[in-house]
C-alpha atoms as a PDB file:
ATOM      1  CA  UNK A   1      -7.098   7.178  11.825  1.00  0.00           C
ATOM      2  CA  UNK A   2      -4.372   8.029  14.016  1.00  0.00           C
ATOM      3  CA  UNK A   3      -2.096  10.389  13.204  1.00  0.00           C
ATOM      4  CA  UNK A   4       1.427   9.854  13.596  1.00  0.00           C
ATOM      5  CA  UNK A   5       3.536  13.272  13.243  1.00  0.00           C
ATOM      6  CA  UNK A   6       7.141  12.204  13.588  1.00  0.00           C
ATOM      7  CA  UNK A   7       8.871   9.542  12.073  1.00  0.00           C
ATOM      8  CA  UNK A   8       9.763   8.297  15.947  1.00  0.00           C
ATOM      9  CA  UNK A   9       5.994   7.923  16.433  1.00  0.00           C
ATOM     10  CA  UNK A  10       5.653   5.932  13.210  1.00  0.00           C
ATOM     11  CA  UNK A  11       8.135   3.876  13.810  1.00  0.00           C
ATOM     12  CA  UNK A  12       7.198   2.487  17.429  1.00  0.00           C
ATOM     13  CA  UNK A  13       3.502   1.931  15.933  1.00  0.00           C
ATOM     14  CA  UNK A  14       4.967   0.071  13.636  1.00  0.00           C
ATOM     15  CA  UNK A  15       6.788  -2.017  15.886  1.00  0.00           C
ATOM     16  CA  UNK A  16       3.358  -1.833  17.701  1.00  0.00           C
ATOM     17  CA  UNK A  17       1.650  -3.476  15.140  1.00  0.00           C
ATOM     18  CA  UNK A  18       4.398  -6.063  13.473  1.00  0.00           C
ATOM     19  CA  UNK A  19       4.787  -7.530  17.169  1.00  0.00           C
ATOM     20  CA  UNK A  20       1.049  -7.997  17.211  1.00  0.00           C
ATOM     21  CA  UNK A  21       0.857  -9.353  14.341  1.00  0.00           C
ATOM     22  CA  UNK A  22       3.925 -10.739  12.706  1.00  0.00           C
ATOM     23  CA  UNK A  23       2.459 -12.449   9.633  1.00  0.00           C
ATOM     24  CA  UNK A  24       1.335  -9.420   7.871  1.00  0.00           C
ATOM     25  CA  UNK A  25       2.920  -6.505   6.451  1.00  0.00           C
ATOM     26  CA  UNK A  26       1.782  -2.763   7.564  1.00  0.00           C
ATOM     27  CA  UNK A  27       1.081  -0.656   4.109  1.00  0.00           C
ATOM     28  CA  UNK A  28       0.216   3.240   4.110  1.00  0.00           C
ATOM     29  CA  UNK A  29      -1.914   4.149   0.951  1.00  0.00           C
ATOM     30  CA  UNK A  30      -0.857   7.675   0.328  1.00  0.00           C
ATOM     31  CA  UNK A  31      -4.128  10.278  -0.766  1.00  0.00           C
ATOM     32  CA  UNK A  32      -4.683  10.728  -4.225  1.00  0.00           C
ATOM     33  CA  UNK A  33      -7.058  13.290  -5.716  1.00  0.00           C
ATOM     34  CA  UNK A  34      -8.640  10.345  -7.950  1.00  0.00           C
ATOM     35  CA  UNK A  35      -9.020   8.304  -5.304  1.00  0.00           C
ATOM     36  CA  UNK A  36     -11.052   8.365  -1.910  1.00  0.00           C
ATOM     37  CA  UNK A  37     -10.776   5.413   0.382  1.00  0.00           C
ATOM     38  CA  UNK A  38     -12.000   5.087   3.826  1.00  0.00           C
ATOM     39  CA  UNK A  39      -9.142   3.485   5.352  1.00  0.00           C
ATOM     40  CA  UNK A  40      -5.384   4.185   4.125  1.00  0.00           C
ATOM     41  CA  UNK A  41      -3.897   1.789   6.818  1.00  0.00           C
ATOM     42  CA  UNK A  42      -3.608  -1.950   5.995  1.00  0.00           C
ATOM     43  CA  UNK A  43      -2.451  -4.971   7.787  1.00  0.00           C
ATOM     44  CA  UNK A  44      -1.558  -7.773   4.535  1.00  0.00           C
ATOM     45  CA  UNK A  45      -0.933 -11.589   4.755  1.00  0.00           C
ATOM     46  CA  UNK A  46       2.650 -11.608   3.982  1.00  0.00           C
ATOM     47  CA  UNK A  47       1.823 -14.406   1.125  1.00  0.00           C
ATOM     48  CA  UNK A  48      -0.675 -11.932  -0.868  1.00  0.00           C
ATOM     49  CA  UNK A  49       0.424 -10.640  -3.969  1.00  0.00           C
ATOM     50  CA  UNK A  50       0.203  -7.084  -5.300  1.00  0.00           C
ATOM     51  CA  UNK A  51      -2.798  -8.255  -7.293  1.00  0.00           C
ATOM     52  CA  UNK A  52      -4.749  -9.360  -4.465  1.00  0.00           C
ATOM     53  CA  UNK A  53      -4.294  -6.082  -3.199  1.00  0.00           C
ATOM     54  CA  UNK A  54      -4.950  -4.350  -6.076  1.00  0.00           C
ATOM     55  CA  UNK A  55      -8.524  -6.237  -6.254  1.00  0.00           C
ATOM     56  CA  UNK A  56      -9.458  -5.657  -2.424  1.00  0.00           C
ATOM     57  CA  UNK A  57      -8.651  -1.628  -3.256  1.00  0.00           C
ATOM     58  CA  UNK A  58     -10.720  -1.814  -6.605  1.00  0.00           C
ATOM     59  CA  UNK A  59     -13.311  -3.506  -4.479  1.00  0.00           C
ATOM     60  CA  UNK A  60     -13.339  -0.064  -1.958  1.00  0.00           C
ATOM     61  CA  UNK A  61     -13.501   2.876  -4.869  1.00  0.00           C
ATOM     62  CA  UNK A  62     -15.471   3.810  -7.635  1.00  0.00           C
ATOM     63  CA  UNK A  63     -14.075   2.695 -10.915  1.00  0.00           C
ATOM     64  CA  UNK A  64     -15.707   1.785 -14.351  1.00  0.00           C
ATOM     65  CA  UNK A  65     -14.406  -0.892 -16.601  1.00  0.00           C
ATOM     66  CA  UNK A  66     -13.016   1.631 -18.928  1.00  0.00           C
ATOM     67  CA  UNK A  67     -10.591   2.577 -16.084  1.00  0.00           C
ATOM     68  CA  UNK A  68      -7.277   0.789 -15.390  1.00  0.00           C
ATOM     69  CA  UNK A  69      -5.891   1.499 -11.467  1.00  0.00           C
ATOM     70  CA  UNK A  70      -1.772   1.247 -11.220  1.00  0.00           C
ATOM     71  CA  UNK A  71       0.046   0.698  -8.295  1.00  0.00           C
ATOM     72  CA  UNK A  72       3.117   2.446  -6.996  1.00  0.00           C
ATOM     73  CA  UNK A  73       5.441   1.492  -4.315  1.00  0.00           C
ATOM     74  CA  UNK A  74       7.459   4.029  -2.631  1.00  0.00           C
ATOM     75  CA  UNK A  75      10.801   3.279  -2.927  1.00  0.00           C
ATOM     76  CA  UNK A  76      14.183   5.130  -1.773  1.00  0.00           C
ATOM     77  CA  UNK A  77      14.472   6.748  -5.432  1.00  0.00           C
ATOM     78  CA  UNK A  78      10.598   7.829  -5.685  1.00  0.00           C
ATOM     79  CA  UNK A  79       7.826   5.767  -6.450  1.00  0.00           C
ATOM     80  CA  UNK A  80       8.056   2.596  -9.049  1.00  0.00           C
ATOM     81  CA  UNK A  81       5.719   0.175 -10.540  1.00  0.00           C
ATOM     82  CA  UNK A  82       6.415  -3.612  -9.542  1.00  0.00           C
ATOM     83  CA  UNK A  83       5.053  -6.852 -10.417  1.00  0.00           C
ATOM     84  CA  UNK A  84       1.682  -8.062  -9.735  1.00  0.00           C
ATOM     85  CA  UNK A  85       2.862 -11.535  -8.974  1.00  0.00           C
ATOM     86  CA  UNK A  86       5.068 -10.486  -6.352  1.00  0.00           C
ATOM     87  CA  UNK A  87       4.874 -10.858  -2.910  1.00  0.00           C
ATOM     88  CA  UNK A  88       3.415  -8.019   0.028  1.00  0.00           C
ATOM     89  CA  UNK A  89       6.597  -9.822   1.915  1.00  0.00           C
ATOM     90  CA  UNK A  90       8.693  -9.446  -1.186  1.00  0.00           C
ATOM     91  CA  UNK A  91       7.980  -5.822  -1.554  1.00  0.00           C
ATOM     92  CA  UNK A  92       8.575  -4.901   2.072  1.00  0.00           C
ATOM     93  CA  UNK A  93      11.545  -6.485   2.568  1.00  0.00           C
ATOM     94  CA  UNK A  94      12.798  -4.864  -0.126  1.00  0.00           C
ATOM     95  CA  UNK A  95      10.772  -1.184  -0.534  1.00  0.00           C
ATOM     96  CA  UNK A  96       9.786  -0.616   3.593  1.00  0.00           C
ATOM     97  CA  UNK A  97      10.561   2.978   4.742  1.00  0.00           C
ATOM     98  CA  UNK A  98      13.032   4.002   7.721  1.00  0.00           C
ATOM     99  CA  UNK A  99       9.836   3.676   9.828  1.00  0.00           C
ATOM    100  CA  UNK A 100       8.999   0.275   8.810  1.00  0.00           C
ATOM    101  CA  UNK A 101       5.921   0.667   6.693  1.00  0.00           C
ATOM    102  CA  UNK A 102       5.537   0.551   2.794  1.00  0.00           C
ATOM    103  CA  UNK A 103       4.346   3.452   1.186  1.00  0.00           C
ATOM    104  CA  UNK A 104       2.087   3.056  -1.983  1.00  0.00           C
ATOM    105  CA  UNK A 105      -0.029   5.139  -4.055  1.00  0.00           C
ATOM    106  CA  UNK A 106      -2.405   4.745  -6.709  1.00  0.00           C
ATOM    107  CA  UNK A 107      -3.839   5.797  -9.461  1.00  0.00           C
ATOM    108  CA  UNK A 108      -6.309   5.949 -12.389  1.00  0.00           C
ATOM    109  CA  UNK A 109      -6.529   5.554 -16.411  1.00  0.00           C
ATOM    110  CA  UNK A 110      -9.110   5.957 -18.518  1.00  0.00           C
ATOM    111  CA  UNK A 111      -7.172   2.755 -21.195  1.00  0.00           C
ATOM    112  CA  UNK A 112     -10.137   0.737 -22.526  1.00  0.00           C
ATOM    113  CA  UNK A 113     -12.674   1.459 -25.070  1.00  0.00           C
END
């Protein structure tokens, strides 16, 4: 992963990346202690909902059914918990960073059984 130090060197990646590839949105997974994933970078179809993304991260960790996984989206008051129906492009326009990615975290429940 490369690792950008300043938020100068975040931002031109970022402008890197969305010029590449303007239908999808850049998304930064922030570390968790509960959760390991290979890859905390992610390029999304603009079109995808939260829930598809949720499903593609549940697909990359360790979970049991017992175990519910929440999503946060960084937003400019701390982090918040938004709609699974609603739209990567949705959340980005509206939750991005100054450096033009959007921040999310998540984490884990034991809820069922």
């Amino acid at each position: 992963m490369e690792t950008l130090k300043t938020a100068e060197e975040r931002t031109l990646y970022c402008q890197r990346i969305m010029k590449k590839h303007p239908d999808r949105i850049p998304v930064i997974i922030e570390e968790s202690d509960k959760i390991k994933l290979d890859n905390y970078k992610y390029l999304l179809p603009k079109e995808a909902t939260l829930a598809t993304f949720l499903s593609i991260i549940r697909t990359k960790i360790n979970t049991t059914e017992k175990q519910a996984l929440f999503t946060f989206v960084k937003s400019y008051n701390g982090y918040i918990m938004c709609p699974l129906s609603e739209t990567m492009e949705n959340l980005y326009k509206t939750h991005r960073s100054e450096d033009n990615f959007l921040y999310m975290k998540f984490g884990i429940e034991n809820t069922f059984g």
